[in-house]
N, C-alpha and C. Protein backbone atom coordinates (compact mmCIF):
# COMPACT_ATOMS: atom_id res chain seq x y z
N UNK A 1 10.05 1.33 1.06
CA UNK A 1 9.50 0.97 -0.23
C UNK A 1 8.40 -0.06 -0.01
N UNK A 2 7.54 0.04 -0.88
CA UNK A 2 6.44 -1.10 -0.74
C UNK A 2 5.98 -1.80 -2.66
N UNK A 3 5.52 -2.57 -2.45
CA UNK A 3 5.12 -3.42 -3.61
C UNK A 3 3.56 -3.13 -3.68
N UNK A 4 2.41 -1.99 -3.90
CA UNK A 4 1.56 -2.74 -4.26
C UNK A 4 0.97 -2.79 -5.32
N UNK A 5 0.61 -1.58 -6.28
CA UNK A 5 0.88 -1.78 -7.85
C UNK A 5 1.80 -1.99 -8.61
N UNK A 6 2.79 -1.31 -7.93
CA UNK A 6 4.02 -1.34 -8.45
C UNK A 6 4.88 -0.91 -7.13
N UNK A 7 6.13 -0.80 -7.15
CA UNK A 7 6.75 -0.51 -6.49
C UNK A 7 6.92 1.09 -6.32
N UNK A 8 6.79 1.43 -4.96
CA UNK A 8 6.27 2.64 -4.77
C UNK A 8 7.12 3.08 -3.45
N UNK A 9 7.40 4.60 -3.11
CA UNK A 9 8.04 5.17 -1.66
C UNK A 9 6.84 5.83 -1.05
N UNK A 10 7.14 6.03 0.63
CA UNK A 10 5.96 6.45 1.12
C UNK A 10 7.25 6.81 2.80
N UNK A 11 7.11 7.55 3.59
CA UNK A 11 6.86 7.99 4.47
C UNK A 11 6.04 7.14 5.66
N UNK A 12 6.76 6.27 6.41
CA UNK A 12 5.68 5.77 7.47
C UNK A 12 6.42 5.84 9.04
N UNK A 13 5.84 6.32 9.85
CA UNK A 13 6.16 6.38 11.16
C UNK A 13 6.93 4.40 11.60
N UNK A 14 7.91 4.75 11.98
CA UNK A 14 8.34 3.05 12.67
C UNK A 14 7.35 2.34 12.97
N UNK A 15 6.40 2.77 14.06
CA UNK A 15 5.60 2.31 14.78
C UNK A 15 4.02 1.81 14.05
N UNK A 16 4.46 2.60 12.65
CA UNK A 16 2.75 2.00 11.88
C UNK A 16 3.45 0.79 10.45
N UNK A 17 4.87 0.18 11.18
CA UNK A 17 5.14 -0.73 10.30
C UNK A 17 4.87 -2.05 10.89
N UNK A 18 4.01 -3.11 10.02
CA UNK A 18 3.67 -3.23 9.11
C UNK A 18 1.71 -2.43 8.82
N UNK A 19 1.48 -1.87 9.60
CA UNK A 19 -0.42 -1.28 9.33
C UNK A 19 0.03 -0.54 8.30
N UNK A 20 0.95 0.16 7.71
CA UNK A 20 0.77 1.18 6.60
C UNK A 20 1.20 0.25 5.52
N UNK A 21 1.46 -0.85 5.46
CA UNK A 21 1.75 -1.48 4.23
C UNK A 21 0.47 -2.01 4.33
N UNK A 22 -0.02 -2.88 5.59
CA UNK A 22 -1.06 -3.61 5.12
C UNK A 22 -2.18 -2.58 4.57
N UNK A 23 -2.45 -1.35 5.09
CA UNK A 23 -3.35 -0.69 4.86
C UNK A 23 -3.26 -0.19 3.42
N UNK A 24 -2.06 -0.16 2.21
CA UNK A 24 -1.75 0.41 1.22
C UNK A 24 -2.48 -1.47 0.43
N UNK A 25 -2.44 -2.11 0.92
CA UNK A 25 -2.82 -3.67 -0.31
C UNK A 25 -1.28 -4.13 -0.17
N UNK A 26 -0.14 -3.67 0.09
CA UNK A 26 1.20 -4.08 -0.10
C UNK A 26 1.09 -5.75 -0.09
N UNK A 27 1.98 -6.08 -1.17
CA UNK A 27 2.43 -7.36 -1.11
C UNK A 27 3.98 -7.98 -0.12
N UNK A 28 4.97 -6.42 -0.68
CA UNK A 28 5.73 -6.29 0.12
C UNK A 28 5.98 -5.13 0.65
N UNK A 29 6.86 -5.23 1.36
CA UNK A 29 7.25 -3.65 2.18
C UNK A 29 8.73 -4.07 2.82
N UNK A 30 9.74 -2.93 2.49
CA UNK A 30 11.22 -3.16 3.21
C UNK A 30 11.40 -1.41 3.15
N UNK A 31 12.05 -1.37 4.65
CA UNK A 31 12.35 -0.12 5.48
C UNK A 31 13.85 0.26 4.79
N UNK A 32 13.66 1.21 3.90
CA UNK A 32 14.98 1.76 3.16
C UNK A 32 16.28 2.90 4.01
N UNK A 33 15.28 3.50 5.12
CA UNK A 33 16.05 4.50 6.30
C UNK A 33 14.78 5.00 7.38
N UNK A 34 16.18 5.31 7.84
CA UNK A 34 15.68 5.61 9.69
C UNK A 34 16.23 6.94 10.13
N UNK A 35 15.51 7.91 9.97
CA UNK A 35 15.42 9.26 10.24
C UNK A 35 15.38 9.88 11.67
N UNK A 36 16.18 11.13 12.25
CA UNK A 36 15.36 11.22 13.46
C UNK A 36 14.55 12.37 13.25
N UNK A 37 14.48 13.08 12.49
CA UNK A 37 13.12 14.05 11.86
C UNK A 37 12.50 13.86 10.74
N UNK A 38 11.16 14.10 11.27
CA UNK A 38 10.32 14.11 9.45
C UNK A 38 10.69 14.50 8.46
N UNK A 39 11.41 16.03 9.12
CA UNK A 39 11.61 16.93 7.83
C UNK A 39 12.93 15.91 7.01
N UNK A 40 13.71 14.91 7.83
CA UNK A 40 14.46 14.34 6.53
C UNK A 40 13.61 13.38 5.89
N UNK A 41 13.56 13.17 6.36
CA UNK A 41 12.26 11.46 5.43
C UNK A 41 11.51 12.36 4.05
N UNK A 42 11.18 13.41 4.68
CA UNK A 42 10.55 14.55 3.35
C UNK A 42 11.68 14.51 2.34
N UNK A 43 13.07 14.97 2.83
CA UNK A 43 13.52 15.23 1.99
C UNK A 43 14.13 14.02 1.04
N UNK A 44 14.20 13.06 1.77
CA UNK A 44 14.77 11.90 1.03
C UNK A 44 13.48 11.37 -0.26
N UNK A 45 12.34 11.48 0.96
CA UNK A 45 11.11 11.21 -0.50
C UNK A 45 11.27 11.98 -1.53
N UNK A 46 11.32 12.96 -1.40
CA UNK A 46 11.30 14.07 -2.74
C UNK A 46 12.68 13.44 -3.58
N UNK A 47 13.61 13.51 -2.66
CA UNK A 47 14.50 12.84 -3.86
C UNK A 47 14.54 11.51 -4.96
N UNK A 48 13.79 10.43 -4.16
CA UNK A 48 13.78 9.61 -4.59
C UNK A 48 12.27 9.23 -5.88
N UNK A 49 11.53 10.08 -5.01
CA UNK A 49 10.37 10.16 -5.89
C UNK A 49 10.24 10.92 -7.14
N UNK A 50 11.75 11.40 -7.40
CA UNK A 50 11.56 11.22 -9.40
C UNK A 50 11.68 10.20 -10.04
N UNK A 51 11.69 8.95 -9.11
CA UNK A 51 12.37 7.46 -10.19
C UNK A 51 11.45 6.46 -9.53
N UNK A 52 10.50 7.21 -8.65
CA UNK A 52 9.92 5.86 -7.50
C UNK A 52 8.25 6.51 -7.85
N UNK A 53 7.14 5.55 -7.86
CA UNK A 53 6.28 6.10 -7.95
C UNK A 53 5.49 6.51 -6.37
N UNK A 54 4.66 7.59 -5.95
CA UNK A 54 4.35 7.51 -4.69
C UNK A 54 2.77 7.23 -4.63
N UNK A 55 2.27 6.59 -5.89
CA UNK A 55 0.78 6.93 -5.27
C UNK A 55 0.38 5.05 -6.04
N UNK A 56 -0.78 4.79 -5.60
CA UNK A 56 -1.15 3.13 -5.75
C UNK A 56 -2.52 2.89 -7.05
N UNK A 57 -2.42 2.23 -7.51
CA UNK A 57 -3.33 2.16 -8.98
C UNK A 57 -4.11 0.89 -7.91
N UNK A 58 -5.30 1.44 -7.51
CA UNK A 58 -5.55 1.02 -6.17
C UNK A 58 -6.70 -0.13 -7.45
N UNK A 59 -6.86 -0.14 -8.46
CA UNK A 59 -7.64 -1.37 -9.84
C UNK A 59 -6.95 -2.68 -9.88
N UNK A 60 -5.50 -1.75 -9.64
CA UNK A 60 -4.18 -2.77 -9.75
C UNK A 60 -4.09 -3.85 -9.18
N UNK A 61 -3.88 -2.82 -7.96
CA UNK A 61 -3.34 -3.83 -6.30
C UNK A 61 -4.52 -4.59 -6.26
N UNK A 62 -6.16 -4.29 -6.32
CA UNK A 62 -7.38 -5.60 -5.95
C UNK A 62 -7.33 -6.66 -6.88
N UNK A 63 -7.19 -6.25 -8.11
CA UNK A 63 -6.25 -7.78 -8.69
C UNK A 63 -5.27 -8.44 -9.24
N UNK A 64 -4.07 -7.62 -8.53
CA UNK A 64 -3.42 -8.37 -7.75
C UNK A 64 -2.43 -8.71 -9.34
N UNK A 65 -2.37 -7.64 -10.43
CA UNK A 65 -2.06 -7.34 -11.37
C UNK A 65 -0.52 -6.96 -11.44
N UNK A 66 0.27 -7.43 -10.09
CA UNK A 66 1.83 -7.03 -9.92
C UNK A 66 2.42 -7.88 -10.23
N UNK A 67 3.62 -7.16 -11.31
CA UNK A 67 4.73 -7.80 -11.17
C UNK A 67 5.58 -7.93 -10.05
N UNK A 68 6.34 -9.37 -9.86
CA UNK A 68 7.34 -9.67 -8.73
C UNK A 68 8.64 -8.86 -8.87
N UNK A 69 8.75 -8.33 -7.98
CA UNK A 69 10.13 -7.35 -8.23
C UNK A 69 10.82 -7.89 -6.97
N UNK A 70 12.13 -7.76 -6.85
CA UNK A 70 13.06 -7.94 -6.05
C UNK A 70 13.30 -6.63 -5.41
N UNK A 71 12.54 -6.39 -4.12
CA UNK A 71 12.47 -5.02 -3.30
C UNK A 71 14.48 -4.27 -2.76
N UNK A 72 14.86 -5.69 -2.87
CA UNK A 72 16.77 -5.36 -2.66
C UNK A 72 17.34 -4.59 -3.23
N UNK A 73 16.82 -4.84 -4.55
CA UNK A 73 17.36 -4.28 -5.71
C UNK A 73 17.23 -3.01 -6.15
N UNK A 74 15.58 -2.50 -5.94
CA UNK A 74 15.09 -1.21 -5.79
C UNK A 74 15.62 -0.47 -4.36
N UNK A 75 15.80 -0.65 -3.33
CA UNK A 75 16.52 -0.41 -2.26
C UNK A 75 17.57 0.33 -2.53
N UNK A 76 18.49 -0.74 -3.36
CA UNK A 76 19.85 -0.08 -3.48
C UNK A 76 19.97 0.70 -4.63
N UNK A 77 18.78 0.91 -5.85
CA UNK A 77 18.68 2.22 -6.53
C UNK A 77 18.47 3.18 -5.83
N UNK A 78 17.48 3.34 -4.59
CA UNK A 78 16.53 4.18 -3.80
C UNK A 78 17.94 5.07 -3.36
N UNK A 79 18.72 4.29 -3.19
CA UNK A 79 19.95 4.57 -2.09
C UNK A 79 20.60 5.73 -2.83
N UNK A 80 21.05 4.81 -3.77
CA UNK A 80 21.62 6.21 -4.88
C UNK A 80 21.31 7.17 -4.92
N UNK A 81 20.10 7.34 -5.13
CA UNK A 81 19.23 8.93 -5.18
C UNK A 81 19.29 9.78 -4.10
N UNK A 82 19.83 9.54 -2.77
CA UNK A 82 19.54 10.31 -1.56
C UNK A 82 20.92 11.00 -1.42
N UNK A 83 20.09 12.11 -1.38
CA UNK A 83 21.23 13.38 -0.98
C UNK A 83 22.49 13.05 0.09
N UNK A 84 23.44 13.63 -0.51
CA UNK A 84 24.82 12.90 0.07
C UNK A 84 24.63 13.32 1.49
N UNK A 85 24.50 14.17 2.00
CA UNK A 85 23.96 14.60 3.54
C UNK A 85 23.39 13.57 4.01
N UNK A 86 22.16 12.69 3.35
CA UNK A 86 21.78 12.02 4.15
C UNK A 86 21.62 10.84 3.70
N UNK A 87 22.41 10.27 3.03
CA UNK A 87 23.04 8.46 2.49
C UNK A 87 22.96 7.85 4.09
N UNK A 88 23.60 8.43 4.93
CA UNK A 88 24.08 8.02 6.27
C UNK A 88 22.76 7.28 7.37
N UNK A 89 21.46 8.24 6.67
CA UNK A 89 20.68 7.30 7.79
C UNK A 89 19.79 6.46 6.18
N UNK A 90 20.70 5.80 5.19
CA UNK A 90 20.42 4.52 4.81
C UNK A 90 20.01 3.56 5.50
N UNK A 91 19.66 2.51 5.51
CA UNK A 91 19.58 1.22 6.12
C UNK A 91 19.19 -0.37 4.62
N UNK A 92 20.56 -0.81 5.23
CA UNK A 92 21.09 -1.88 4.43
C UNK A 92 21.10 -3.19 4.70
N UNK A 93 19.90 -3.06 6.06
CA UNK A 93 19.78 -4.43 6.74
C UNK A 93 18.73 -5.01 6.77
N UNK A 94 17.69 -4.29 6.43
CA UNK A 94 16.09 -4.89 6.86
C UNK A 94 16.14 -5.92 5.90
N UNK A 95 14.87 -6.48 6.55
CA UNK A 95 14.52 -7.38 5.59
C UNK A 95 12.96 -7.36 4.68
N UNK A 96 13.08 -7.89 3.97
CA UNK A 96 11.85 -7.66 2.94
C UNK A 96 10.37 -8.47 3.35
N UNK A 97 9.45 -7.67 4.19
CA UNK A 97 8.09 -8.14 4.84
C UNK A 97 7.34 -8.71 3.60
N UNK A 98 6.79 -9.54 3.80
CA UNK A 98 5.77 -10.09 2.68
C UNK A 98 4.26 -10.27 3.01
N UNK A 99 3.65 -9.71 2.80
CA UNK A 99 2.17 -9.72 3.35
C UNK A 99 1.10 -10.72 2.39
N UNK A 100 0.30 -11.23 2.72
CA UNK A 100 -0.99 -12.31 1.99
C UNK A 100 -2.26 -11.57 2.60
N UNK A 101 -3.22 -11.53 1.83
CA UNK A 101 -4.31 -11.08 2.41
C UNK A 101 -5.52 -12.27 2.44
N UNK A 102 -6.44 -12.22 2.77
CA UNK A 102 -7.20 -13.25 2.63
C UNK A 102 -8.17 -12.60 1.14
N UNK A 103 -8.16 -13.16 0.36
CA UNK A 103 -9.05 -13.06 -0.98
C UNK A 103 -9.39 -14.38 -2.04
N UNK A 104 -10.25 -14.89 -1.74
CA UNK A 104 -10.68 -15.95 -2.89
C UNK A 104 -11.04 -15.43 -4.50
N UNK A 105 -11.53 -14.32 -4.43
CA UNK A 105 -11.79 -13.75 -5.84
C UNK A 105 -12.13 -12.43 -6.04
N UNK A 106 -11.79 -11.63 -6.93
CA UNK A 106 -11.96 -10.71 -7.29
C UNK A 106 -12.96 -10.30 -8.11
N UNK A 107 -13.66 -9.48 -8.15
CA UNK A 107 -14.22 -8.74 -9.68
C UNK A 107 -14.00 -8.79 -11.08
N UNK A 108 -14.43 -9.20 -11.94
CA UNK A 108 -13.67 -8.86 -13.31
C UNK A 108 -13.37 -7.79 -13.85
N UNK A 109 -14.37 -7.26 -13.31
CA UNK A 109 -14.46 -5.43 -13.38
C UNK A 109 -14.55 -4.51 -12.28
N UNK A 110 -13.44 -4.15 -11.47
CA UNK A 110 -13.87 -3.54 -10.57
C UNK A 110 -14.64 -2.38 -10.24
N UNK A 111 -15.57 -1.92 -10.06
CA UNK A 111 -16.23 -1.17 -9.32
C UNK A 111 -16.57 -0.72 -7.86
N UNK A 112 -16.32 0.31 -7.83
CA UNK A 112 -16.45 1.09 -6.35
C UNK A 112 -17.44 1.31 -5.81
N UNK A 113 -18.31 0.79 -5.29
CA UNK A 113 -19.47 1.26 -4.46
C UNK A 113 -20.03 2.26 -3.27
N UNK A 114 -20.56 3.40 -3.87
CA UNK A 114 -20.29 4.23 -3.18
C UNK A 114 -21.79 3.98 -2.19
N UNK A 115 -21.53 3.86 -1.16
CA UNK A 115 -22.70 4.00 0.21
C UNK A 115 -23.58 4.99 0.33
N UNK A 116 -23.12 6.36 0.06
CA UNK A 116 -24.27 7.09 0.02
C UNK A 116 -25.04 7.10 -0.84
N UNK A 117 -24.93 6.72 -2.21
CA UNK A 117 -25.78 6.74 -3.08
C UNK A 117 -27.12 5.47 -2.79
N UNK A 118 -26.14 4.42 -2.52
CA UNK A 118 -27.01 3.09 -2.53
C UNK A 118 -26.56 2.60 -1.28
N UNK A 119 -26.95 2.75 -0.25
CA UNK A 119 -26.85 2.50 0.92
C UNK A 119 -27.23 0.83 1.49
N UNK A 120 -27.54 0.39 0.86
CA UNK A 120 -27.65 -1.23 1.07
C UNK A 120 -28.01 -1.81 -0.42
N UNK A 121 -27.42 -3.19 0.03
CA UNK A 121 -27.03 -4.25 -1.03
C UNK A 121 -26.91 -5.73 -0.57
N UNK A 122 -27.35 -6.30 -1.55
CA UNK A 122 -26.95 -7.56 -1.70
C UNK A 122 -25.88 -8.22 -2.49
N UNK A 123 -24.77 -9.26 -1.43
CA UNK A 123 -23.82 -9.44 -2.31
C UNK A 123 -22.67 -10.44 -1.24
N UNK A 124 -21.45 -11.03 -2.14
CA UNK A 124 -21.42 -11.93 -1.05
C UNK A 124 -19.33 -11.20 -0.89
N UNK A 125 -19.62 -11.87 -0.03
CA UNK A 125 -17.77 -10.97 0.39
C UNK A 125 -16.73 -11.94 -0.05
N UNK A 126 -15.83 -11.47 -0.67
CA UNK A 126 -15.06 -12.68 -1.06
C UNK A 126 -13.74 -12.16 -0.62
N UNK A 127 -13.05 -10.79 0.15
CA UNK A 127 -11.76 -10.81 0.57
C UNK A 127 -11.66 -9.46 1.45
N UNK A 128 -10.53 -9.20 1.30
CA UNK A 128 -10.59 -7.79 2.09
C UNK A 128 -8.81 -8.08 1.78
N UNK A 129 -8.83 -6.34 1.08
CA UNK A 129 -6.92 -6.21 0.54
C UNK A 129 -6.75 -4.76 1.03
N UNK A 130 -6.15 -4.22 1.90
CA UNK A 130 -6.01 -2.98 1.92
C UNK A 130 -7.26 -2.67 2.93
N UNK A 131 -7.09 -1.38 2.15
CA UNK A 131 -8.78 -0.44 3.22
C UNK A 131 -9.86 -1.43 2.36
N UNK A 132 -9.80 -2.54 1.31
CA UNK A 132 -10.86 -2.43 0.39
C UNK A 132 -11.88 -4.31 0.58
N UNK A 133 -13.04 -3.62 0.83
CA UNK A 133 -13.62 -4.69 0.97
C UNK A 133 -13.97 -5.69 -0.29
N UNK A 134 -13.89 -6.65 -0.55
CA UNK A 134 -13.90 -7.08 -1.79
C UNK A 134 -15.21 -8.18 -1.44
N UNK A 135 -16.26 -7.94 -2.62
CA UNK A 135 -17.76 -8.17 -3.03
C UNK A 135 -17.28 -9.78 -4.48
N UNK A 136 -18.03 -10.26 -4.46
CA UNK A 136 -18.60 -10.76 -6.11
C UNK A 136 -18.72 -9.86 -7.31
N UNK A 137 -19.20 -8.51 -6.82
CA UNK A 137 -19.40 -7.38 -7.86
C UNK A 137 -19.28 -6.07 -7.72
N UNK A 138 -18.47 -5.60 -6.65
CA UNK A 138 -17.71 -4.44 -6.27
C UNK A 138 -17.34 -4.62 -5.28
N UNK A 139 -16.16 -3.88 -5.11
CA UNK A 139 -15.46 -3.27 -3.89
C UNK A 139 -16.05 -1.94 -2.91
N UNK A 140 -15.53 -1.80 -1.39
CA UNK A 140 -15.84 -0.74 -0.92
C UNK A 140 -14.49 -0.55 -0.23
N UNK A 141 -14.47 1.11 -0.41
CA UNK A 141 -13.17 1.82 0.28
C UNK A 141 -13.44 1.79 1.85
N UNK A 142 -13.17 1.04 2.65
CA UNK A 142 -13.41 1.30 4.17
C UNK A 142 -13.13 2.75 3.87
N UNK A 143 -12.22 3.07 4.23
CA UNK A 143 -11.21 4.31 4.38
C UNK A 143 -12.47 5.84 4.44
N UNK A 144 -13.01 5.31 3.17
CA UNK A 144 -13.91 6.73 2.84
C UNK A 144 -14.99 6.42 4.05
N UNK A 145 -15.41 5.26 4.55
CA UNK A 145 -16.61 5.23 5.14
C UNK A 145 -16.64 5.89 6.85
N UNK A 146 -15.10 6.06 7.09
CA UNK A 146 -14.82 5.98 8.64
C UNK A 146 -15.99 6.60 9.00
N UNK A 147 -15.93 6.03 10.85
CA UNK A 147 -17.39 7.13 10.67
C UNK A 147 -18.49 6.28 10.75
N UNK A 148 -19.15 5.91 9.55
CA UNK A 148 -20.27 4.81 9.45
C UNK A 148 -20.05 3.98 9.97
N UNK A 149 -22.01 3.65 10.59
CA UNK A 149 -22.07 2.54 11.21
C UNK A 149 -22.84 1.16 10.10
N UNK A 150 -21.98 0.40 9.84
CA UNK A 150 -22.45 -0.90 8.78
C UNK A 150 -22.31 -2.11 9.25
N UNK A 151 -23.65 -2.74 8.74
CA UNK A 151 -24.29 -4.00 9.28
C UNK A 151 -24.21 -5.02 8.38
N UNK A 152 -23.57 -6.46 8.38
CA UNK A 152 -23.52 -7.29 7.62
C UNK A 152 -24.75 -8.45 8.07
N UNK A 153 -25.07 -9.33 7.05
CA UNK A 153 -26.00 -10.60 7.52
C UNK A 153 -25.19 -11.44 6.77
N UNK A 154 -25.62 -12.43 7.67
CA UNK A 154 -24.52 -13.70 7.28
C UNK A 154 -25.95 -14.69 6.44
């Protein structure tokens, strides 16, 4: 489970914990089970994802517009929902990661800046949450840019 608009399920390899929270904006992130095939982690998502949301109100998470939830608590709903077959690779021990990003300020209005259209700009950087670079007056999706080569001046 992760915190970053809201509390949300997702699928992440062991080994990309914590990069897939940081990379989602997560505030928090706690490891609900430990699978030894994908195909269960699929199936547990599907179950749980009629009561869990899976996708990020990515307006949300840049400012930072979340309520504090107690990730324990959602855990042990999450739990409920999983097919009795596989309750067993639960996990009832982790603990709840808390991530900070560096951001002094946000946008009032966020806007997305798309690079190909307007390929350079002036503007000053005030954070970086997620894939998302955060401006005085828009954001940019790293994510979409992979690939490009971009030049900052200080």
């Amino acid at each position: 489970l992760s915190l970053t608009s809201g509390v949300k399920v997702g699928i992440t390899r062991h080994y990309n914990i914590p990069n897939r929270w940081i990379d989602q904006g997560a505030l928090k992130g706690l490891i609900i089970a430990r699978v030894p095939e994908r195909i269960l982690s699929g199936q547990i998502e599907v179950a749980i994802a009629k009561e869990f949301a899976d996708k990020t109100n990515w307006r949300k998470m840049l400012k930072g517009e979340v309520e504090d939830v107690d990730l324990l608590s959602y855990r042990d709903k999450a739990h409920t929902l999983f097919p009795s077959e596989l309750k067993k690779y639960a996990v009832v021990d982790a603990q709840v990661e808390e991530l900070v990003y560096p951001v002094m300020s946000v946008p009032e209005k966020i806007v997305s800046h798309n690079l190909d259209k307007i390929p350079e700009f002036t503007d000053r950087l005030t954070g970086i949450k997620g894939q998302y670079l955060i401006f005085e007056n828009r954001v940019i999706n790293l994510r979409k840019y992979a690939g490009y080569h971009l030049e900052f001046d200080g």
